[in-house]
Protein backbone atom coordinates (compact mmCIF):
# COMPACT_ATOMS: atom_id res chain seq x y z
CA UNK A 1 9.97 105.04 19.31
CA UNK A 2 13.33 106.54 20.46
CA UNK A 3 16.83 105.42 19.20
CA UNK A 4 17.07 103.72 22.52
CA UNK A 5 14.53 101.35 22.08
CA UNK A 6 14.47 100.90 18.37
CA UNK A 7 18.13 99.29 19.20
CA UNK A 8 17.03 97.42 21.98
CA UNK A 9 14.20 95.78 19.69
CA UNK A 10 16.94 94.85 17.25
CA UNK A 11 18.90 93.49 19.18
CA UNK A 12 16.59 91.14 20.36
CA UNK A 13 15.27 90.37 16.92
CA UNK A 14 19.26 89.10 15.77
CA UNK A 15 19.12 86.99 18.81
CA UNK A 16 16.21 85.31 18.02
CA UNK A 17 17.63 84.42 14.77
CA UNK A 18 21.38 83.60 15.32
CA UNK A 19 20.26 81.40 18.93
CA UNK A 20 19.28 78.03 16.89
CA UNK A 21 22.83 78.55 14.66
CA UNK A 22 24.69 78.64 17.51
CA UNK A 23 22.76 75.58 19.59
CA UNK A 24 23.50 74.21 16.20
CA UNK A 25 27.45 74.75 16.52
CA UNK A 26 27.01 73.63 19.80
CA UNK A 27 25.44 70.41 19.40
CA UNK A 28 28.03 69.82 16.72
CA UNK A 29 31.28 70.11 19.23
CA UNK A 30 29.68 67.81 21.62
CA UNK A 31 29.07 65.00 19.57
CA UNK A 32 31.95 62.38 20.03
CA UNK A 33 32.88 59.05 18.25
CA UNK A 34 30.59 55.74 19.40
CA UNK A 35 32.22 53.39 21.75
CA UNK A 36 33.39 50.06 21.06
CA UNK A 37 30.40 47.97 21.55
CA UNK A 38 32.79 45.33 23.51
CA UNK A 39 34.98 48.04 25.42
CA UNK A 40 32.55 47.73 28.52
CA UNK A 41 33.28 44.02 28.31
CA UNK A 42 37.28 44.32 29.00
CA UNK A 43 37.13 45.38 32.42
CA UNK A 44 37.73 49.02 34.44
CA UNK A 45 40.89 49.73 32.77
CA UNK A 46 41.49 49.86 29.22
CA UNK A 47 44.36 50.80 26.79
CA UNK A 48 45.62 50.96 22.97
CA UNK A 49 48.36 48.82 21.83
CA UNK A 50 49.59 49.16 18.37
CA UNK A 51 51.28 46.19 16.88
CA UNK A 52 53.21 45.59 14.41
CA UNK A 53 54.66 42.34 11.85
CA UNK A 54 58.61 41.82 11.35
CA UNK A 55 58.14 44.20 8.41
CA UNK A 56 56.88 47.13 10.06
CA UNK A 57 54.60 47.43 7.11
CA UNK A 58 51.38 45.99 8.79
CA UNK A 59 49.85 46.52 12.28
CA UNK A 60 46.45 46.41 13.65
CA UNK A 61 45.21 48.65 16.83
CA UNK A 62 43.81 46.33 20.07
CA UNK A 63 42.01 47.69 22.94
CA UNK A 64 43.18 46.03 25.86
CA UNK A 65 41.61 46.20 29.24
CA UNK A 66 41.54 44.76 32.67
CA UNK A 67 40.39 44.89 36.23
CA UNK A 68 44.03 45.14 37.43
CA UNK A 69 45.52 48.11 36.78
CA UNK A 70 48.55 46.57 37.76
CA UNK A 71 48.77 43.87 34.96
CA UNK A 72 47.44 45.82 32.26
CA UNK A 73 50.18 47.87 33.06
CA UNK A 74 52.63 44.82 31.87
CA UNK A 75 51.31 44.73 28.60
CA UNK A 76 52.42 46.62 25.62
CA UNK A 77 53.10 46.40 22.17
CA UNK A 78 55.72 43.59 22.44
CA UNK A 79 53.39 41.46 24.42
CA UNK A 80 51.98 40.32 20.81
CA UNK A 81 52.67 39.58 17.67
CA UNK A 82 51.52 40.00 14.50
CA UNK A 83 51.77 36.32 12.28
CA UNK A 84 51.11 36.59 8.37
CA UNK A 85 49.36 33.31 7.05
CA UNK A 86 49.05 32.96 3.67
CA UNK A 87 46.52 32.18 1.37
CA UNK A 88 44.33 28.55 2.55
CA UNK A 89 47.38 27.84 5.05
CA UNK A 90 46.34 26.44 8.36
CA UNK A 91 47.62 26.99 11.84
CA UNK A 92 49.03 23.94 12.69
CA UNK A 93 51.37 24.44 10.01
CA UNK A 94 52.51 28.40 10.45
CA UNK A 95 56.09 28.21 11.97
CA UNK A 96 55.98 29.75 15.09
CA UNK A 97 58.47 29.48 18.17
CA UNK A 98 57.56 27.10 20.45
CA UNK A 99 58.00 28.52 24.09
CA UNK A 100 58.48 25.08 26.16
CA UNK A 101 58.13 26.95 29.82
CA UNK A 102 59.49 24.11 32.30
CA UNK A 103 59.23 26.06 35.22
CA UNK A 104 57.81 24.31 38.56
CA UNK A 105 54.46 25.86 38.78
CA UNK A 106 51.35 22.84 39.20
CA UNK A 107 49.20 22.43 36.48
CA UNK A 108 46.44 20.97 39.26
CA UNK A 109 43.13 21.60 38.11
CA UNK A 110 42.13 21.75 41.31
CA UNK A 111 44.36 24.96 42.42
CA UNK A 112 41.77 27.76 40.73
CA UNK A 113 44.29 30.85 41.87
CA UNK A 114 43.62 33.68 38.95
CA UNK A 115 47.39 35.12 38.64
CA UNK A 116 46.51 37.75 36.00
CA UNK A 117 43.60 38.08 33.68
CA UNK A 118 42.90 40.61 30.56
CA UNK A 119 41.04 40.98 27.97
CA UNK A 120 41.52 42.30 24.30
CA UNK A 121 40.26 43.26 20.77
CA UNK A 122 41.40 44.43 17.41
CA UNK A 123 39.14 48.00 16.78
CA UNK A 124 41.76 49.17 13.88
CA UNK A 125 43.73 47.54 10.56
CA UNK A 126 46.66 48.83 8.78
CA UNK A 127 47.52 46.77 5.89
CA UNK A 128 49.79 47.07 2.98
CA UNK A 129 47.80 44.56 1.42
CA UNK A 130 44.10 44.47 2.40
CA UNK A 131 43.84 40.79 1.41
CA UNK A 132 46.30 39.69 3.74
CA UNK A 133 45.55 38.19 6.53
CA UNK A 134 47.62 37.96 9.99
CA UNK A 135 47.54 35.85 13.04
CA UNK A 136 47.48 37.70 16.22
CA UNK A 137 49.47 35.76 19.06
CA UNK A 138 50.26 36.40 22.25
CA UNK A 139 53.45 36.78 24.49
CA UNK A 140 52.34 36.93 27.82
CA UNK A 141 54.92 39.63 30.04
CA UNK A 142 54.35 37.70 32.97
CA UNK A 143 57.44 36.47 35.01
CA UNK A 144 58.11 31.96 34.39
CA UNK A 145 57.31 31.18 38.08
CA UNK A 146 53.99 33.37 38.23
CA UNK A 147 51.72 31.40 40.62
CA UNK A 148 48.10 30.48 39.87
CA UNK A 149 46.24 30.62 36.21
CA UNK A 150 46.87 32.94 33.73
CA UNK A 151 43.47 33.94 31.55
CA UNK A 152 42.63 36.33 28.46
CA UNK A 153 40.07 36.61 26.36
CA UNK A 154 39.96 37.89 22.76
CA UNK A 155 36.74 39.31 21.62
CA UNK A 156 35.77 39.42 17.53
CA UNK A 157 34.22 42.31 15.97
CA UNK A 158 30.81 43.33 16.71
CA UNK A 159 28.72 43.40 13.55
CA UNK A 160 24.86 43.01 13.56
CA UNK A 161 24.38 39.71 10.82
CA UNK A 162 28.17 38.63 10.35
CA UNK A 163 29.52 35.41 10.05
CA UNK A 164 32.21 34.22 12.78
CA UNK A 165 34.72 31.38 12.64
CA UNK A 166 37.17 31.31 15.53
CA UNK A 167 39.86 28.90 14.92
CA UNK A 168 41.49 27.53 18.29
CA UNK A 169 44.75 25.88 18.32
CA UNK A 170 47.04 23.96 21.03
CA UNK A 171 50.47 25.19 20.56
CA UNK A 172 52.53 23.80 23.77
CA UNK A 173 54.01 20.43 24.70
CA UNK A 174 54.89 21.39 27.88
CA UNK A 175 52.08 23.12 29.41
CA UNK A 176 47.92 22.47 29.02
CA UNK A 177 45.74 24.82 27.65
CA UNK A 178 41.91 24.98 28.19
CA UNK A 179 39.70 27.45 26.30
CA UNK A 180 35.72 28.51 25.73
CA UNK A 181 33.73 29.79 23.29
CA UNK A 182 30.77 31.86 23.16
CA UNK A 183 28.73 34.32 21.47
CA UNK A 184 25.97 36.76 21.01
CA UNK A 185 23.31 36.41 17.67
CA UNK A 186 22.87 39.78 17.63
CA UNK A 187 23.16 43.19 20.01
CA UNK A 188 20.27 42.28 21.94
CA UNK A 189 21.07 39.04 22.68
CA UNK A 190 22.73 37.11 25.87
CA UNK A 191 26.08 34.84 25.97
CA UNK A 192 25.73 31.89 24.73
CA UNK A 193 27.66 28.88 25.16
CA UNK A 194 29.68 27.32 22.24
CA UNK A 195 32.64 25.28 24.08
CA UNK A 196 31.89 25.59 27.66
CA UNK A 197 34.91 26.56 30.54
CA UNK A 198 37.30 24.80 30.14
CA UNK A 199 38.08 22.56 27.28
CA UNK A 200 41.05 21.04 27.08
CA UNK A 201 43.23 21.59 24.02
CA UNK A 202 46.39 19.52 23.05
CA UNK A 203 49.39 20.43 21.26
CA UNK A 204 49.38 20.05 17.68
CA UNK A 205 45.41 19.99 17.69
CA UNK A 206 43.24 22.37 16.01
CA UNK A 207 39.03 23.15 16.04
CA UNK A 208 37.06 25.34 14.39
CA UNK A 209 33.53 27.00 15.26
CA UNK A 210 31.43 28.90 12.57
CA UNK A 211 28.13 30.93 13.75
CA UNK A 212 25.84 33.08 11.39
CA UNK A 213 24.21 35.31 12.33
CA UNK A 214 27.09 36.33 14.52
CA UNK A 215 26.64 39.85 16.68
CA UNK A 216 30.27 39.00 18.48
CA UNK A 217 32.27 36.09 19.73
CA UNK A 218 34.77 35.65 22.40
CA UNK A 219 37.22 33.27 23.04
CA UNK A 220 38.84 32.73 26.52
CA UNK A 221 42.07 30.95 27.12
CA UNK A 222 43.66 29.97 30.21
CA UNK A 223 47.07 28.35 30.75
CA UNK A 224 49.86 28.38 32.96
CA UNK A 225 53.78 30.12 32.60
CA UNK A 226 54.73 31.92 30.22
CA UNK A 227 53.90 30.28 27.00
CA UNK A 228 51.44 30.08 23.75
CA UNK A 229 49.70 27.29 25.01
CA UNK A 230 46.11 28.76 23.07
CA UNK A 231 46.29 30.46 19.93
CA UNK A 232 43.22 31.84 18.69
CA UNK A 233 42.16 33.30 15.20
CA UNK A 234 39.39 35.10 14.04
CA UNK A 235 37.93 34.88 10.55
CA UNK A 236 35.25 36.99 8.84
């Protein structure tokens, strides 16, 4: 066997060997983070949003989404807050602002415009204190005479065998606020029903909803102008 071929038949004999390392390598590069189990439920556009409490010392991470570009666009990291509630307090008595929106727009049942709709959910936690817990609440951007019903929905974390207690609570004098409820037992499961569309909530008045084994829950709010008329609160 020449020199020639003797190198050709090593060469061939290193490639043989090294070709599984580097589909190895390979394989390793390509593999990227899971998605959000509930990201394909916020609609064509999505977005992060980092907010933060007065302190600056705790914020949680929310994927936001929509189907409108255009509104998701309005939202941003002032479009929330971030509420600490101590220790066994409940909502009704947390001291936040109450927005009393008297603008003109018709709280008719009847008149079913959608003015802007999104969706949301908290995928990350930064707290000084990991015991703490915080209220999110929301501060819709949208303009005082915005036309037709505003709607979000705030999704809970998805965890096979958890148990979920969404805590909804009517915060405005001024303007009503329905809500639903639903969830999934586990991954594999359908929607189902808890509060059906749409329950009226009044101000001052607070319910509670428990499920175990819990997959995910969502609550949906709807309202009109530019107020908290629906706060809701997920516990774990």
């Amino acid at each position: 066997m020449n020199n020639t071929n003797l190198l050709k038949m090593t060469f061939l004999i290193l490639l043989t060997v090294m070709t599984p390392l580097f589909t190895s390598c390979s394989d390793e590069k390509l593999e990227t983070p899971k998605e959000d189990p509930v990201k394909e439920e916020l609609g064509k556009y999505t977005k992060q949003i980092l907010v933060y409490d007065a302190t600056k010392s705790n914020s949680i991470e929310l994927l936001v989404g929509s189907d409108d570009p255009s509104v998701l666009k309005l939202w941003n990291s002032s479009s929330f807050s971030l509420e600490k509630k101590e220790k066994g307090q409940k909502l009704t008595t947390m001291n936040w602002e109450l927005l009393q929106n008297q603008s003109k727009t018709s709280d008719s049942d009847d008149d079913e415009m959608v003015a802007a709709e999104i969706a949301y959910t908290v995928i990350a936690k930064h707290y000084e204190n990991p015991t703490d817990v915080f209220v999110l609440v929301e501060n819709p951007p949208y303009q005082a005479a915005s036309r037709g019903w505003l709607y979000s929905t705030f999704y809970s974390h998805a965890i096979e065998d958890q148990t979920v207690t969404v805590n909804v609570y009517g915060r405005n004098f001024w303007k009503k606020g329905f809500y639903s409820v639903s969830y999934k037992k586990n991954s594999g499961s359908s929607w189902s029903s808890i509060v059906g569309e749409w329950t009226r909530i009044k101000n001052n008045e607070e319910k509670n909803y428990t499920r175990t084994p819990c997959y995910v829950m969502k609550a949906r709010r709807k309202y009109k102008g530019t107020n908290n008329s629906v706060v809701i609160e997920f516990e774990y």
